[in-house]
N, C-alpha and C. Protein backbone atom coordinates (compact mmCIF):
# COMPACT_ATOMS: atom_id res chain seq x y z
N UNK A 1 -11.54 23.10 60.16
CA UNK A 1 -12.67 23.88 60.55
C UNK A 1 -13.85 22.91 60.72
N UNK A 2 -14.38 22.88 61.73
CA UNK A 2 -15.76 21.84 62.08
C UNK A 2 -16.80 22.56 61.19
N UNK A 3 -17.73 21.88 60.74
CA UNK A 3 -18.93 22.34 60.10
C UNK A 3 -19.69 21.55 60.26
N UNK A 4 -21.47 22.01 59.88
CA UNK A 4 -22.34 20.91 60.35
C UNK A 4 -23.37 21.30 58.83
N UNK A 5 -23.95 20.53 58.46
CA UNK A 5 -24.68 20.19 57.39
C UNK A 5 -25.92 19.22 57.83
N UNK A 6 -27.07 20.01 58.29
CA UNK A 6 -28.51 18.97 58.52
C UNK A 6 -27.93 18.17 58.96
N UNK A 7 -27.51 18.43 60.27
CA UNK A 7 -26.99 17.96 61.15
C UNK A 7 -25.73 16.95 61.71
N UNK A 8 -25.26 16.90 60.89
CA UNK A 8 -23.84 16.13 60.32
C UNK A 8 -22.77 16.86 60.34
N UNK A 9 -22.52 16.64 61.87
CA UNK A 9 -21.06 17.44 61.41
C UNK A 9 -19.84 16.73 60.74
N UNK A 10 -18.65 18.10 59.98
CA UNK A 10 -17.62 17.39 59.45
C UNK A 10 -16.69 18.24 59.57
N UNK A 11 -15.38 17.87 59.49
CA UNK A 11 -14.12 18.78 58.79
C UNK A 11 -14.28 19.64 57.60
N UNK A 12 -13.52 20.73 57.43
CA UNK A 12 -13.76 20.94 56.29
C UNK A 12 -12.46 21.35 56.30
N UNK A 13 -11.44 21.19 54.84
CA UNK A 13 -9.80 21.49 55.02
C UNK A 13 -10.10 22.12 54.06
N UNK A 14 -10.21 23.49 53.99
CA UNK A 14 -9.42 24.30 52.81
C UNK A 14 -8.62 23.73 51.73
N UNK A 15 -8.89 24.07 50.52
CA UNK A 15 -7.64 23.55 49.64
C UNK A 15 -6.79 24.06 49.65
N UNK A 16 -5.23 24.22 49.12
CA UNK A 16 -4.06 24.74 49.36
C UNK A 16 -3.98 25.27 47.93
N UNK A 17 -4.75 25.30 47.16
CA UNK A 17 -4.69 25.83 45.67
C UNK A 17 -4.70 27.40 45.90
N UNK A 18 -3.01 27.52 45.00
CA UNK A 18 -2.84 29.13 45.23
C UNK A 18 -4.05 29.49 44.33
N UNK A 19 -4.18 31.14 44.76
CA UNK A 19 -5.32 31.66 44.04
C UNK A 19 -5.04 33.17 43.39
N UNK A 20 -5.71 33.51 43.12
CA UNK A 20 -5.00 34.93 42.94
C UNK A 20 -6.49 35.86 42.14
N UNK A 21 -5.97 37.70 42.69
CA UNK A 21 -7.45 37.53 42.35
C UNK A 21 -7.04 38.74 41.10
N UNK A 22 -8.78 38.34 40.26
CA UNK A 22 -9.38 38.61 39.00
C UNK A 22 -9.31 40.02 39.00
N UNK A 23 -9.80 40.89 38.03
CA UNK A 23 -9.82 42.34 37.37
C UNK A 23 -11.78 42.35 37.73
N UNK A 24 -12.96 41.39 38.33
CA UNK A 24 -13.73 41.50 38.28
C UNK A 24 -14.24 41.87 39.65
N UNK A 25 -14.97 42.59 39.87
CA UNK A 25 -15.33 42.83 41.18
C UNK A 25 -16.56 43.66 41.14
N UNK A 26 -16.93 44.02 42.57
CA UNK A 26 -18.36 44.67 42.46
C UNK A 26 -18.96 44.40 44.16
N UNK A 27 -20.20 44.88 44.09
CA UNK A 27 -20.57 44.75 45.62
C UNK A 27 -21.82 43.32 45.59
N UNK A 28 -21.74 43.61 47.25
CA UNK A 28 -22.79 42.55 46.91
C UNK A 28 -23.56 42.40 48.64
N UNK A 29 -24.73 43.08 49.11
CA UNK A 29 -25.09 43.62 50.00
C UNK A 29 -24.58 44.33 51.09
N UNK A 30 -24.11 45.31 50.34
CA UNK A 30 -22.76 45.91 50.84
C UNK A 30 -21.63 46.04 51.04
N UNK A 31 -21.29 44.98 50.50
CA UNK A 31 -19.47 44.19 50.95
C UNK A 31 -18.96 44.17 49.30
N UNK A 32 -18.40 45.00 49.87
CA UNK A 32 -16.99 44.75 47.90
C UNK A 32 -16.62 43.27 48.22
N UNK A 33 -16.34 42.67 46.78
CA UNK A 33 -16.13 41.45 46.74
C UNK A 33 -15.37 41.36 45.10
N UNK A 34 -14.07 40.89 45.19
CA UNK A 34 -13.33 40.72 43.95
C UNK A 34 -13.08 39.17 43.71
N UNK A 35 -13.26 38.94 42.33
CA UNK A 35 -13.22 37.56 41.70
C UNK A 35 -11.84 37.14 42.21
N UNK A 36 -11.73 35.57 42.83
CA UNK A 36 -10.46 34.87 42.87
C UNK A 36 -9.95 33.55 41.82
N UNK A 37 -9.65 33.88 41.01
CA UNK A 37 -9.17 32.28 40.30
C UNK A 37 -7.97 31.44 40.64
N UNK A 38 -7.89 29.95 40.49
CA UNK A 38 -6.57 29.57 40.51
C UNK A 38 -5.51 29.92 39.64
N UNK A 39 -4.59 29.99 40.35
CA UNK A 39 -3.40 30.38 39.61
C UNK A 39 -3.14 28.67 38.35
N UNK A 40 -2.62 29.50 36.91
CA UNK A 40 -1.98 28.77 36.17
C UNK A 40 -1.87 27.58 36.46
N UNK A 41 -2.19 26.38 36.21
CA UNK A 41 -1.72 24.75 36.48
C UNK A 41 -1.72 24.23 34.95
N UNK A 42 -0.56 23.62 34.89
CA UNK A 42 -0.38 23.25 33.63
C UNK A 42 -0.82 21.77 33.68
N UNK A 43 -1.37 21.57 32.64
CA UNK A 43 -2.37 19.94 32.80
C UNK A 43 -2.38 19.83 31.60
N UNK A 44 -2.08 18.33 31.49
CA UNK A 44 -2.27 17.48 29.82
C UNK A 44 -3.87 17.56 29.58
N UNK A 45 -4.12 17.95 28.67
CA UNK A 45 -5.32 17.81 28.03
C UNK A 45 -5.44 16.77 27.00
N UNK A 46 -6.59 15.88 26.60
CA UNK A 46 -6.82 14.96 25.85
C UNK A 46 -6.42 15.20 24.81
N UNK A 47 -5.82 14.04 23.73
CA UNK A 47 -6.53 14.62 22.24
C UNK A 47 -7.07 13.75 21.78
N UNK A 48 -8.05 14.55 20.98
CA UNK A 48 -9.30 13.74 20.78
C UNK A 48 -9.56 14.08 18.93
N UNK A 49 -9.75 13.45 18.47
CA UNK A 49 -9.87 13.06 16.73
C UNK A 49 -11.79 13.72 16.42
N UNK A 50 -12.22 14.35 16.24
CA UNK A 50 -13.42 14.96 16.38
C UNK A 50 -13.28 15.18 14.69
N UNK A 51 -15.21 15.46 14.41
CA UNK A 51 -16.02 15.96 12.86
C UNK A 51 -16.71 16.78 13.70
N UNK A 52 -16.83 18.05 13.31
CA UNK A 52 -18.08 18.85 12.90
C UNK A 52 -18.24 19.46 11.38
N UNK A 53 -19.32 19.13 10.86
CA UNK A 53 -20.41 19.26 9.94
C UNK A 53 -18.93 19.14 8.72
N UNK A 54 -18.67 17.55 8.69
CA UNK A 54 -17.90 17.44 7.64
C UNK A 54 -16.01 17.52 7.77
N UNK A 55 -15.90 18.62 8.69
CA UNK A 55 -14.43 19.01 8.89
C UNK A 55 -14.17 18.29 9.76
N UNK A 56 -12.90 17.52 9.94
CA UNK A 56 -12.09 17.01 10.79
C UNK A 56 -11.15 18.06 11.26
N UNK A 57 -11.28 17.48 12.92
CA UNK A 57 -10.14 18.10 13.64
C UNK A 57 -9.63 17.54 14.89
N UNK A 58 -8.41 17.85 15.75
CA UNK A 58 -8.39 17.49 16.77
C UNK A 58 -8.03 18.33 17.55
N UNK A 59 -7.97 18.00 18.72
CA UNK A 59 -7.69 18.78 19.83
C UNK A 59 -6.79 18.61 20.23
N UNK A 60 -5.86 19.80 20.94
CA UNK A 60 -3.91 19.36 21.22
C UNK A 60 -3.98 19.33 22.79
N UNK A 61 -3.05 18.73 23.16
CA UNK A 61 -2.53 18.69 24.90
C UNK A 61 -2.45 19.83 25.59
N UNK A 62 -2.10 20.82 24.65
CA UNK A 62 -2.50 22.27 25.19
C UNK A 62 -3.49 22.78 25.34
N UNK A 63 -4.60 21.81 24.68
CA UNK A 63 -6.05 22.84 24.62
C UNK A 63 -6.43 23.40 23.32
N UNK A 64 -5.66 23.23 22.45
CA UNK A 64 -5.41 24.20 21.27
C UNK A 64 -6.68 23.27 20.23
N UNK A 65 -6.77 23.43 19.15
CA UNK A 65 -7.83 22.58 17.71
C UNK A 65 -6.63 22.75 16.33
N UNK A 66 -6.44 21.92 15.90
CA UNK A 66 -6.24 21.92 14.57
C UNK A 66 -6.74 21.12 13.67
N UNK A 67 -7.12 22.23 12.57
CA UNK A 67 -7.65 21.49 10.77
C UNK A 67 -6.89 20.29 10.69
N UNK A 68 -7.68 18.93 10.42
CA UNK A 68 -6.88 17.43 9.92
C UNK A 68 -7.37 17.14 8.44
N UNK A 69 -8.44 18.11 7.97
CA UNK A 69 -8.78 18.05 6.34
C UNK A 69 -9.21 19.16 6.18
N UNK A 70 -9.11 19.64 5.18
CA UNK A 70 -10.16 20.80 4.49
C UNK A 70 -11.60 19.97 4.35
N UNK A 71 -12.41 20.76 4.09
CA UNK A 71 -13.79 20.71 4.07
C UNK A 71 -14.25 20.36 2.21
N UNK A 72 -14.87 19.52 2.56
CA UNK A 72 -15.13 19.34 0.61
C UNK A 72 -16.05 20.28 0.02
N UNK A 73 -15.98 20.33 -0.90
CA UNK A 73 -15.91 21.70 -2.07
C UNK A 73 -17.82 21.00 -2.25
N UNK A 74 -18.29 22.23 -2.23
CA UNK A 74 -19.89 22.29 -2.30
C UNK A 74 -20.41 21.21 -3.51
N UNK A 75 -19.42 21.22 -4.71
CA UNK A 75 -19.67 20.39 -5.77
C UNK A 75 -20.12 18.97 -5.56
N UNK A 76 -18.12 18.83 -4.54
CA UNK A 76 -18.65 17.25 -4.18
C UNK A 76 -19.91 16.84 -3.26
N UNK A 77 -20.44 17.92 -2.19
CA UNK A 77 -21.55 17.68 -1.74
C UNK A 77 -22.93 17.47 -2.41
N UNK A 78 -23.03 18.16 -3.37
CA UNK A 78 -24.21 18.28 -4.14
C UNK A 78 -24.52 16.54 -4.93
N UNK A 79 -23.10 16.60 -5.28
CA UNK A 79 -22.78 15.06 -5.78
C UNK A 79 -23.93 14.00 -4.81
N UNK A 80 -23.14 14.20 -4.16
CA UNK A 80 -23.42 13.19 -2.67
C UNK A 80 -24.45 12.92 -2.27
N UNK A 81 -24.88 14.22 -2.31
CA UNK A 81 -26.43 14.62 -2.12
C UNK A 81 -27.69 13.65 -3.20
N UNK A 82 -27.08 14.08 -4.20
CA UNK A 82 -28.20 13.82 -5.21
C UNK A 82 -28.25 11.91 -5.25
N UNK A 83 -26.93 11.52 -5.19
CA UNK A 83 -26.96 10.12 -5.25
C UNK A 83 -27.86 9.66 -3.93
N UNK A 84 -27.74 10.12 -3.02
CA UNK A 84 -28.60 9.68 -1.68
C UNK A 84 -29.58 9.86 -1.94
N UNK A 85 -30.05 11.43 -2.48
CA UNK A 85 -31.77 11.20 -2.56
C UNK A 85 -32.03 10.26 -3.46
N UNK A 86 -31.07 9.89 -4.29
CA UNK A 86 -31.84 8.78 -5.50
C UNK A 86 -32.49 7.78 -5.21
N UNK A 87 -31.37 7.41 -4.14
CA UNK A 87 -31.49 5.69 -3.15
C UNK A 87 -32.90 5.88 -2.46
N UNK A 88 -33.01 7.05 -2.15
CA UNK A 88 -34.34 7.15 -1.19
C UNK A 88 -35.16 6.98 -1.95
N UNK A 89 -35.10 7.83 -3.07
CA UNK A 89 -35.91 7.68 -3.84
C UNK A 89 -36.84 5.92 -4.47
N UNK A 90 -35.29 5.73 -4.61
CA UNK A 90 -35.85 3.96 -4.97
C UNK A 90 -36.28 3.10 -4.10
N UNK A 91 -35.49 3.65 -2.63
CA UNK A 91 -36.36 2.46 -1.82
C UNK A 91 -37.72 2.65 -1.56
N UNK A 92 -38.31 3.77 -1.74
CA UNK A 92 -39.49 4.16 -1.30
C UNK A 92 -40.75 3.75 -2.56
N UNK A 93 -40.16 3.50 -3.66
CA UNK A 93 -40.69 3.13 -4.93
C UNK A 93 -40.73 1.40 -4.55
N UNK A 94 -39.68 1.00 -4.01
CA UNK A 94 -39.55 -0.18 -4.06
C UNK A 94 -40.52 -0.39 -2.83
N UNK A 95 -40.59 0.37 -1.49
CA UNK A 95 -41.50 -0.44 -0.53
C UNK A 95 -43.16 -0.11 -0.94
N UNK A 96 -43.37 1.07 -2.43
CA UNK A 96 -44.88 1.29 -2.55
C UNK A 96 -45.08 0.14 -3.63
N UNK A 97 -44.33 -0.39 -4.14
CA UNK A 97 -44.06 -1.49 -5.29
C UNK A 97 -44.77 -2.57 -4.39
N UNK A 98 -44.03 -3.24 -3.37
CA UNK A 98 -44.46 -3.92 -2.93
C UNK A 98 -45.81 -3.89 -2.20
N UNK A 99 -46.00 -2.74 -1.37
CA UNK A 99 -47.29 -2.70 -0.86
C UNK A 99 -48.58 -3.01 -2.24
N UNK A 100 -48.46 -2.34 -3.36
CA UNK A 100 -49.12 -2.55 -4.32
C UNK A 100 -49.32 -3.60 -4.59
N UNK A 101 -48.38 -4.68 -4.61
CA UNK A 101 -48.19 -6.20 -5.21
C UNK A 101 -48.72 -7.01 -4.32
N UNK A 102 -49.25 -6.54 -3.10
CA UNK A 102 -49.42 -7.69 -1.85
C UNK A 102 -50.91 -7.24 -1.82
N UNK A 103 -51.35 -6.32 -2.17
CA UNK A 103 -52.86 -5.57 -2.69
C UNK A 103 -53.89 -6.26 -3.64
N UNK A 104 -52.73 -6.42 -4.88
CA UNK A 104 -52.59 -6.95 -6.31
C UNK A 104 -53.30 -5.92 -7.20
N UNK A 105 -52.87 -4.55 -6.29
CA UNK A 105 -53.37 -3.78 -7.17
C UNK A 105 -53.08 -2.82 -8.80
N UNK A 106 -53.72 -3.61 -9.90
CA UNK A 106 -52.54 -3.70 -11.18
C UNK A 106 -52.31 -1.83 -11.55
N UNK A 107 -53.52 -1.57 -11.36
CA UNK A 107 -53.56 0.14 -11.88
C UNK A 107 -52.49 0.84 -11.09
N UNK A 108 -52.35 0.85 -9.70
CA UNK A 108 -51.21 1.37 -8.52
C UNK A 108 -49.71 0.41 -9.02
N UNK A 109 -49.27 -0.67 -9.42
CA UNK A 109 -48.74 -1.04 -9.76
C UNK A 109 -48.08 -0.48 -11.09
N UNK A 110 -48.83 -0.30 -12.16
CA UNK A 110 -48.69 0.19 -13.60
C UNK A 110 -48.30 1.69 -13.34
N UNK A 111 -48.86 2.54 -12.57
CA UNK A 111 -48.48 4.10 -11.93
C UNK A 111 -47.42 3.91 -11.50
N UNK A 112 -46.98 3.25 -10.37
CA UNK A 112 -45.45 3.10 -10.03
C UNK A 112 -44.68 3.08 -10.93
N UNK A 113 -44.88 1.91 -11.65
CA UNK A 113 -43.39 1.82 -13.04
C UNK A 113 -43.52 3.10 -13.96
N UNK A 114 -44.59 3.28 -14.01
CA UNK A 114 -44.35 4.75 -14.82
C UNK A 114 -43.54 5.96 -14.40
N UNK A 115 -43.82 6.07 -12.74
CA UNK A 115 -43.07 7.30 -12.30
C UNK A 115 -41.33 6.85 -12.10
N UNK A 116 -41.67 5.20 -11.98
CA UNK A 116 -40.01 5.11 -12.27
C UNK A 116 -39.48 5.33 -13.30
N UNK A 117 -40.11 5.00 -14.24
CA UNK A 117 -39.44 4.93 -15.65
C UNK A 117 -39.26 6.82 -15.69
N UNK A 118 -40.20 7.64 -15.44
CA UNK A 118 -39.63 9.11 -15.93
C UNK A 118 -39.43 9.38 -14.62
N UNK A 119 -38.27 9.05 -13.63
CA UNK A 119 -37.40 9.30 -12.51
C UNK A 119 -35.76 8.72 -13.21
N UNK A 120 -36.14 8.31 -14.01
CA UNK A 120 -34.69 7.46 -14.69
C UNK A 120 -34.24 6.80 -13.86
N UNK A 121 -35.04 5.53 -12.85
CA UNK A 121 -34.19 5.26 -11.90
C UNK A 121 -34.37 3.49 -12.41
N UNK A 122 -34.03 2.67 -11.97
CA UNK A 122 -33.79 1.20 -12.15
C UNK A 122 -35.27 0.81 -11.48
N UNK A 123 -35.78 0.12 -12.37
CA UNK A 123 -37.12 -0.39 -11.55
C UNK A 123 -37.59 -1.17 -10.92
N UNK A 124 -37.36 -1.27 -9.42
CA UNK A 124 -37.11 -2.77 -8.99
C UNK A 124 -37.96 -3.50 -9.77
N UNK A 125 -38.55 -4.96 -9.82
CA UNK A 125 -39.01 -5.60 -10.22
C UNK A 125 -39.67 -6.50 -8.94
């Protein structure tokens, strides 16, 4: 079929992809018009090793997902949790430590080690 596009004409070949039509339909400035999809083609799909929010899973050649771990138990998160904020905790002691020390300010200095010492955390030095 010739066609022209802003002024360019071209071929245009139909695809040969059977089609077959949908349960969807309706009008559309007057003209009934029913959904066509391709028919069934069976195609390898990737698999792919994927996390969301903790859970592992992958994806099958069919398309399909399966569980590769259970999800850890809220406990061990809390765990996890608390050790990370600690670290934050210290580095942030440790970079006001230093800002203090490059100041030489002894009173901001002496406040720091105090809030470390009742944080129970290791005090940089």
């Amino acid at each position: 079929m010739q066609l022209s596009y802003r002024g360019n004409r071209y071929n245009h070949e139909p695809s040969a992809i059977p089609m077959e039509e949908g349960d969807v339909t309706g009008k559309y400035r007057g003209q009934a018009w029913r959904m066509h999809y391709p028919r069934h083609i069976n195609t390898v799909q990737p698999v792919a090793n994927l996390k969301y929010r903790g859970v592992s899973y992958r994806t099958t050649n069919v398309g399909g997902v399966e569980t590769t771990s259970r999800p850890t138990s809220s406990a061990d998160l809390s765990a996890e949790w608390a050790s990370i904020h600690q670290t934050n905790l210290l580095k942030n002691l440790e970079r006001r430590l230093m800002a203090a020390k490059t100041k030489g300010d002894r009173d901001l200095i002496d406040l720091l080690e105090r809030e470390c010492n009742e944080l129970g955390l290791a005090c940089p030095v």
